[in-house]
C-alpha atoms as a PDB file:
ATOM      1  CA  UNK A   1      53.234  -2.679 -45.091  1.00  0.00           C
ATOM      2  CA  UNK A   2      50.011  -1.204 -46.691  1.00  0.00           C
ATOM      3  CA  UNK A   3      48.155  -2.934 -44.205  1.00  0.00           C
ATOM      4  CA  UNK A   4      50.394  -1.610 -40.868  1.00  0.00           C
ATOM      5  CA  UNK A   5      50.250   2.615 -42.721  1.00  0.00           C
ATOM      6  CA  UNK A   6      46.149   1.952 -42.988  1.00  0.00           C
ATOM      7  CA  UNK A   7      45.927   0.526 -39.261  1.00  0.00           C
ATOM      8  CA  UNK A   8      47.774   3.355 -38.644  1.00  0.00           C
ATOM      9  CA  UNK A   9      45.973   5.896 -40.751  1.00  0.00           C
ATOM     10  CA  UNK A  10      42.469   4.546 -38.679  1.00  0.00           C
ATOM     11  CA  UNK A  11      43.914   4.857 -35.299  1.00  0.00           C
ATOM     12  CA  UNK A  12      44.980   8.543 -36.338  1.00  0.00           C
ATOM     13  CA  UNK A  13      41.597   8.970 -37.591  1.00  0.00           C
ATOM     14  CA  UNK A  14      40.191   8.297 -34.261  1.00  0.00           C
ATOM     15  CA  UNK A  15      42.296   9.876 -32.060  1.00  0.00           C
ATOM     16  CA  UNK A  16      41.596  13.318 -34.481  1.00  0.00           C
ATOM     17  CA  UNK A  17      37.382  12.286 -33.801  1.00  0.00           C
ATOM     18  CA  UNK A  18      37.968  12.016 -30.317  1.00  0.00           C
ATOM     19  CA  UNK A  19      39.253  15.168 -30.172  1.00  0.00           C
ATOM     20  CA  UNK A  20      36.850  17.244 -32.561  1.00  0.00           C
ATOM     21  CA  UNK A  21      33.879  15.393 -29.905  1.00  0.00           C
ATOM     22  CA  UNK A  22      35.994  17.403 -26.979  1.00  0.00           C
ATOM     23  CA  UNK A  23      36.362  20.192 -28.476  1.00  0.00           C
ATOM     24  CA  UNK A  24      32.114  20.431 -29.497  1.00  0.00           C
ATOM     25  CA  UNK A  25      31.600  19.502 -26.079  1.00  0.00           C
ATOM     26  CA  UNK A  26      33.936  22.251 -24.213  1.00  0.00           C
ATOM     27  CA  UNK A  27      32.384  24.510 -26.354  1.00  0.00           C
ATOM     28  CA  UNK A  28      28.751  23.370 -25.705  1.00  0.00           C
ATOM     29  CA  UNK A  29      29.555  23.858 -21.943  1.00  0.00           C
ATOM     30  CA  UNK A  30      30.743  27.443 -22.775  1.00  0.00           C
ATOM     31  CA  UNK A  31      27.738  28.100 -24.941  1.00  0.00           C
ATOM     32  CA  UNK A  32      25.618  26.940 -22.285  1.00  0.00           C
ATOM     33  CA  UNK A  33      27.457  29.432 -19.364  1.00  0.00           C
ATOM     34  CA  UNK A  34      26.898  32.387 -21.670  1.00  0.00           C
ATOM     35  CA  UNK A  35      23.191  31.383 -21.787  1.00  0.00           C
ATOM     36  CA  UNK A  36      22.821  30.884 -18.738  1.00  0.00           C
ATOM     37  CA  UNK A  37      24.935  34.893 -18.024  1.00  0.00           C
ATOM     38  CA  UNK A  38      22.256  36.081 -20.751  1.00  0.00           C
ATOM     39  CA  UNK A  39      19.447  34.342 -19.020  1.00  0.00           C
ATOM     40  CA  UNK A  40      20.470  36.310 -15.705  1.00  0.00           C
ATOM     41  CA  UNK A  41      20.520  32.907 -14.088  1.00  0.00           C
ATOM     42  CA  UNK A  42      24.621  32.736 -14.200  1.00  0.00           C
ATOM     43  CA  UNK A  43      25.134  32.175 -10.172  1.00  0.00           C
ATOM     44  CA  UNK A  44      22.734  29.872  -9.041  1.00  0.00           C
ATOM     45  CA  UNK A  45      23.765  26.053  -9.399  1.00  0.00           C
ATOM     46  CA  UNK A  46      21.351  23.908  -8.815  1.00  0.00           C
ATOM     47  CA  UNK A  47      18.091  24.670  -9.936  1.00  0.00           C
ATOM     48  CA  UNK A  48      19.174  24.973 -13.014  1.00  0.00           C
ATOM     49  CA  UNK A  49      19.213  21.694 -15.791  1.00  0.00           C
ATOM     50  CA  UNK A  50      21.815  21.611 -18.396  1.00  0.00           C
ATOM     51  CA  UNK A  51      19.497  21.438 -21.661  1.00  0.00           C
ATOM     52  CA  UNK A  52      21.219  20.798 -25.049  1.00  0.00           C
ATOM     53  CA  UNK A  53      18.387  20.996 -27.902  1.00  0.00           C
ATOM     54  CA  UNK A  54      19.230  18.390 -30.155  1.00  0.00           C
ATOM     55  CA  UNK A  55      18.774  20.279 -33.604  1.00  0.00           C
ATOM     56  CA  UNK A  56      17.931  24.111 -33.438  1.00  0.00           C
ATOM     57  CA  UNK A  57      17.098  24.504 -36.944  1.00  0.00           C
ATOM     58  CA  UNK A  58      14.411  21.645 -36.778  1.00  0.00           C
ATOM     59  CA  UNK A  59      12.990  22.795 -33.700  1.00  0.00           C
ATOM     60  CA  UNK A  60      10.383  25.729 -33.506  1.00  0.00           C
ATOM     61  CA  UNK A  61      11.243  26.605 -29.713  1.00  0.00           C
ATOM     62  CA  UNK A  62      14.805  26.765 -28.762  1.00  0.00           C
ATOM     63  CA  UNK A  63      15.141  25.629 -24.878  1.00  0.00           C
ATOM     64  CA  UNK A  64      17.810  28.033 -23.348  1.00  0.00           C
ATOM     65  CA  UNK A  65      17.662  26.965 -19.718  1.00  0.00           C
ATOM     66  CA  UNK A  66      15.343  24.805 -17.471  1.00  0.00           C
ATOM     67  CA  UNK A  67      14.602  25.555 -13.852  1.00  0.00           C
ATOM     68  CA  UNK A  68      13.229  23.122 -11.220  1.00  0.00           C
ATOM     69  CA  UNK A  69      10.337  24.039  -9.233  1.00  0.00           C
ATOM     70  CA  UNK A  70       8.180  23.559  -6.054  1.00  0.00           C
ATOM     71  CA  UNK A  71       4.871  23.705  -5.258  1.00  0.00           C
ATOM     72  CA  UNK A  72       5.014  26.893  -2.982  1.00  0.00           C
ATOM     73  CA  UNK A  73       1.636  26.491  -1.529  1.00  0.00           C
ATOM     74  CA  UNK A  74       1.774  29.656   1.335  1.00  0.00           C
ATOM     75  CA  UNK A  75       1.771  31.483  -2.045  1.00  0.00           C
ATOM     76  CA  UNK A  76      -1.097  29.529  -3.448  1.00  0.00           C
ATOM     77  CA  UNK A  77      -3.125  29.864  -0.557  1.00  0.00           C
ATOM     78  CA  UNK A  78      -2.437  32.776   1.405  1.00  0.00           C
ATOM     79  CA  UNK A  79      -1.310  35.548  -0.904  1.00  0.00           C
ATOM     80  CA  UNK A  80      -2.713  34.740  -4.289  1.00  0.00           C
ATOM     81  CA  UNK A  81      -6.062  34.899  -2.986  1.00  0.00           C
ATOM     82  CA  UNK A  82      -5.430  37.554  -1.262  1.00  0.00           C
ATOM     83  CA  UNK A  83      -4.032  39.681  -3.648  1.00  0.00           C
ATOM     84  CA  UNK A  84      -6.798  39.046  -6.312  1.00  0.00           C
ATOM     85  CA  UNK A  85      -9.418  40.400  -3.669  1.00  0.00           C
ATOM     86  CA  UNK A  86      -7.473  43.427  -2.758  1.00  0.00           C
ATOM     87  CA  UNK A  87      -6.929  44.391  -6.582  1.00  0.00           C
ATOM     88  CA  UNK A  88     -11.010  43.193  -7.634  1.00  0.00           C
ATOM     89  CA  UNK A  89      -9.640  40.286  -9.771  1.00  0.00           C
ATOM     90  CA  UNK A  90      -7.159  42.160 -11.618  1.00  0.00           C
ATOM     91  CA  UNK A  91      -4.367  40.149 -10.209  1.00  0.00           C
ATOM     92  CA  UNK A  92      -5.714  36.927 -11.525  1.00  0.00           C
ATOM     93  CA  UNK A  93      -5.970  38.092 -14.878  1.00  0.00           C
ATOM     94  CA  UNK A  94      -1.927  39.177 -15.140  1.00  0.00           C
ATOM     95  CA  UNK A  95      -1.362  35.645 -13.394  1.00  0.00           C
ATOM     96  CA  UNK A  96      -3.312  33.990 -16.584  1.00  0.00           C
ATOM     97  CA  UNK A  97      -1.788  35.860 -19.080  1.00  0.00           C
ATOM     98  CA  UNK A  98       1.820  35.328 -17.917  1.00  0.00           C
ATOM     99  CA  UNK A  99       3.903  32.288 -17.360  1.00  0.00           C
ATOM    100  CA  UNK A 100       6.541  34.222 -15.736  1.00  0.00           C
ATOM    101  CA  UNK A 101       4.441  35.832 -13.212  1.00  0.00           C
ATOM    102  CA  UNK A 102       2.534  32.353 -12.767  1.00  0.00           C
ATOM    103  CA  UNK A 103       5.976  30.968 -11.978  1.00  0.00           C
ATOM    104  CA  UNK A 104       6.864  33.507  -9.326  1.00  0.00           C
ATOM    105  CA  UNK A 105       3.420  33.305  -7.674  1.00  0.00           C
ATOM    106  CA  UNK A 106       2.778  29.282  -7.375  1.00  0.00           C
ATOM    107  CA  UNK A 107       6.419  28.156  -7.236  1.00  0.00           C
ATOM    108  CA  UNK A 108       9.658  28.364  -5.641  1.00  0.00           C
ATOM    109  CA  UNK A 109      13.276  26.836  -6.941  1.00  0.00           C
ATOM    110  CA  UNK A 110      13.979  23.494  -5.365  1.00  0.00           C
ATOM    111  CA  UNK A 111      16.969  23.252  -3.490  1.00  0.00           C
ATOM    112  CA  UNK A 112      17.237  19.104  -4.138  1.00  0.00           C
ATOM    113  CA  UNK A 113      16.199  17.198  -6.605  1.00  0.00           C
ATOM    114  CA  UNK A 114      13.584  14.860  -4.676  1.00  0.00           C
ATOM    115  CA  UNK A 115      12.126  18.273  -3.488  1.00  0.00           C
ATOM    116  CA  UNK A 116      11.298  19.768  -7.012  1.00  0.00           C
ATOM    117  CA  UNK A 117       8.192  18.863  -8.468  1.00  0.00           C
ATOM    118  CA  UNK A 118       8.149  20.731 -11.781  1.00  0.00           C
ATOM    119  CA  UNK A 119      10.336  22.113 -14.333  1.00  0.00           C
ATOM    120  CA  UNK A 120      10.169  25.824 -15.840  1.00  0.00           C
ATOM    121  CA  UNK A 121      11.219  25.820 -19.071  1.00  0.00           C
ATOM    122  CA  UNK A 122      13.029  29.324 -20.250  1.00  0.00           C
ATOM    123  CA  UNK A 123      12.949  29.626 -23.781  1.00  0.00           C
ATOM    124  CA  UNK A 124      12.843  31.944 -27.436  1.00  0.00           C
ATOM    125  CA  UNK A 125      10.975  31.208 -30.809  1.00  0.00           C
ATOM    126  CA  UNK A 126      13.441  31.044 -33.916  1.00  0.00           C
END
C-alpha cells in the first residue's frame, strides 16, 4: 500500500507543477501586455516580438519589447540627406546621438516577417 499512496503522492506532485508552470506563464503573458501598454506599443500586433529575459537580476539591460524593422530607403536617400543640408549638418548630429531618432529616420515596422530585416530592441538599465 505504501507503494500505491507514494505513486499517488508523485502524480499529485505533478499535476500541482503543471499547474504552478501555467500559472508563471499566464502571468508572464500579462506582464508582457502591461509592458507592452507602458511601452505605448499596446495595439499594434505584429511588429512586435514577445521577449522574455531569462534572468533580470543577472542581466545589466532588461529587454522590454523588440520591434521588427525595414530598411526604409526613400528615407535614407531622399529625406535624410536632405534634411541634413537644409539644417547645415545639424540633423546628422541628433541622428548619431539617438537610436530612437535613427530608428524613425532609416526604418519602418515590417508588416511580415520575410519583409523585416532588423530588430529594434526597446529596453531600460537596472
Amino acid at each position: 500500500m505504501s507503494k500505491a499512496n507514494s505513486i499517488n503522492a508523485e502524480v499529485h506532485a505533478l499535476d500541482v507543477d503543471e499547474t504552478i508552470a501555467n500559472e508563471i506563464v499566464n502571468r508572464q503573458k500579462e506582464f508582457i501586455d502591461i509592458r507592452r501598454k507602458l511601452a505605448g506599443h499596446a495595439d499594434e500586433g505584429f511588429p512586435l516580438v514577445e521577449v522574455v529575459n531569462y534572468n533580470e537580476r543577472d542581466e545589466a539591460i532588461i529587454i522590454e519589447v523588440a520591434v521588427l524593422m525595414r530598411a526604409n530607403w526613400a528615407k535614407r536617400l531622399l529625406l535624410v540627406p536632405l534634411l541634413s543640408i537644409l539644417t547645415l549638418l545639424i540633423f546628422p548630429i541628433f541622428l548619431y546621438w539617438s537610436a530612437y531618432i535613427r530608428s524613425q529616420w532609416f526604418y519602418s515596422t515590417a508588416h511580415t516577417l520575410e519583409e523585416a530585416t532588423h530588430v529594434l530592441i526597446v529596453g531600460r538599465g537596472k
